[in-house]
Protein backbone atom coordinates (compact mmCIF):
# COMPACT_ATOMS: atom_id res chain seq x y z
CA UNK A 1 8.32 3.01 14.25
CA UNK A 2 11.79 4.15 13.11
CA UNK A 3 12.01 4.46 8.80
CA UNK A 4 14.42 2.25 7.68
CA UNK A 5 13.81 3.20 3.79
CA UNK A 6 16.88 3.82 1.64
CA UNK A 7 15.28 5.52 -0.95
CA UNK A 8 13.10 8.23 -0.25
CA UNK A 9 9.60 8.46 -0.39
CA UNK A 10 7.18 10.70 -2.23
CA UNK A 11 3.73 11.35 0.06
CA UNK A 12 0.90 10.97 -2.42
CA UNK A 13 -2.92 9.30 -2.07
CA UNK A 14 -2.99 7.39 -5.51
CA UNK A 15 -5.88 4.64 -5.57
CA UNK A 16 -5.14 1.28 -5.35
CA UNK A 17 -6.85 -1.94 -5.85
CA UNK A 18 -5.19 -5.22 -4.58
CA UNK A 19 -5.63 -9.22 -4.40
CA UNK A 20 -5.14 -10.45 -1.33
CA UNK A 21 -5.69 -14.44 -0.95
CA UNK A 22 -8.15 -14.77 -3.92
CA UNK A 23 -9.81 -11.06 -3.18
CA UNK A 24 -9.84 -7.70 -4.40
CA UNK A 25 -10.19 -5.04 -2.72
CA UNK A 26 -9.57 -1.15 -2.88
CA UNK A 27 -7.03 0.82 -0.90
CA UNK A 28 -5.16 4.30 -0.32
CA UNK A 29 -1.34 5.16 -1.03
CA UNK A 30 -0.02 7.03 2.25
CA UNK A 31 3.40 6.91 0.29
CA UNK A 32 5.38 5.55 -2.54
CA UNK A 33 9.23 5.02 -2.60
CA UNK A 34 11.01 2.76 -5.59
CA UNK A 35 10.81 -0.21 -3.68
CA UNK A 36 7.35 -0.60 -1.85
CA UNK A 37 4.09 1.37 -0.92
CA UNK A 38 2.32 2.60 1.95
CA UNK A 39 -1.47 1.94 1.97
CA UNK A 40 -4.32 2.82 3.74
CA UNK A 41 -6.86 -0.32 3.80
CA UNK A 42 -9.50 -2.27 5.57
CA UNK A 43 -7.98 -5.37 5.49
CA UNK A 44 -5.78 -6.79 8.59
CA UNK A 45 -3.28 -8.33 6.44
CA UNK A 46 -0.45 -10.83 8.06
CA UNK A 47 3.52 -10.46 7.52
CA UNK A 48 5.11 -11.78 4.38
CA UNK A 49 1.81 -12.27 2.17
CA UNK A 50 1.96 -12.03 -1.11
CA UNK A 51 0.00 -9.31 -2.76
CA UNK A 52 -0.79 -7.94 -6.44
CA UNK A 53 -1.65 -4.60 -7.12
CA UNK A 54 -3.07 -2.00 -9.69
CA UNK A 55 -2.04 1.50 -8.44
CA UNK A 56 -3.76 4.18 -10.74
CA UNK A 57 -2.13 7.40 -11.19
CA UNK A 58 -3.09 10.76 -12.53
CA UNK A 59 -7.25 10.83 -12.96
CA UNK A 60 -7.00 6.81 -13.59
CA UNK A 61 -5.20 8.03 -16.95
CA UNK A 62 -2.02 4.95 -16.22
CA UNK A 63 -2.19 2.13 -14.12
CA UNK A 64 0.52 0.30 -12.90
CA UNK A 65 0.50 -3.34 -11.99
CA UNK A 66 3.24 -4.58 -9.42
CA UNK A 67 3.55 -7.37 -7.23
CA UNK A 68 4.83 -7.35 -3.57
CA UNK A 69 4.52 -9.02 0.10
CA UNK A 70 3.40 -6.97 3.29
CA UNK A 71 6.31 -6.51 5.84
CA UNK A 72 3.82 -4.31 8.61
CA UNK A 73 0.12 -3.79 9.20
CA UNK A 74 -0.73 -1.54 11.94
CA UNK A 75 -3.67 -0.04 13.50
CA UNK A 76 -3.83 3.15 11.02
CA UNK A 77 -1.80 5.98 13.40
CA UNK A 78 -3.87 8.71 11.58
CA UNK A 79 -7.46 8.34 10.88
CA UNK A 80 -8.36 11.94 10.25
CA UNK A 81 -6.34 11.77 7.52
CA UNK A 82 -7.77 8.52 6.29
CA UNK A 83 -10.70 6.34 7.38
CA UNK A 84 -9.19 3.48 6.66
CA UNK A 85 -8.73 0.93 10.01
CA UNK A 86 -5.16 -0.23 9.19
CA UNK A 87 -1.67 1.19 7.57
CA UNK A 88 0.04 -1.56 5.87
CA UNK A 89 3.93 -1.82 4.19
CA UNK A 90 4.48 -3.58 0.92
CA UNK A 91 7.59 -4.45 -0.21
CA UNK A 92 7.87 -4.73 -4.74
CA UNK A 93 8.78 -8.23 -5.45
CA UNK A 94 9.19 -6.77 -9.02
């Protein structure tokens, strides 16, 4: 998969917890860039879906609430570095 990012992206494992159709779940930052997120999850999630989620930084002292829609989910490339089955891209709506 080539990176087609413009901005560049800071590699950092931040929790996250995210609605996806109605359900929330928790999830893994692989990496963060001003426009969208990497993240580490169970979840297969489909092209284009709409997502909200509550990314907590430093020790859960600020959370940040964004909304977005996933543009890839993949089979997760490295699972010694994470558990997690798949690697998904979201894209900030906001």
């Amino acid at each position: 998969m080539i990176d087609k990012r413009k901005h560049d992206r800071m590699d950092i494992g931040y929790d996250v917890f995210m609605t996806h159709r109605g359900r929330t779940s928790a999830a893994r930052t692989r990496d963060i860039s001003p426009r969208g997120i990497a993240i580490y999850t169970d979840q297969a999630l489909a092209p284009d879906d709409p997502l909200d989620l509550t990314i907590t930084f430093s020790e859960r002292m600020l959370n940040l609430g964004v909304k977005g829609a996933v543009r890839y989910c993949i089979t997760n490339p490295d699972p010694a570095r994470q558990p997690q089955s798949y690697l998904a891209g979201i894209e900030f709506d906001e």
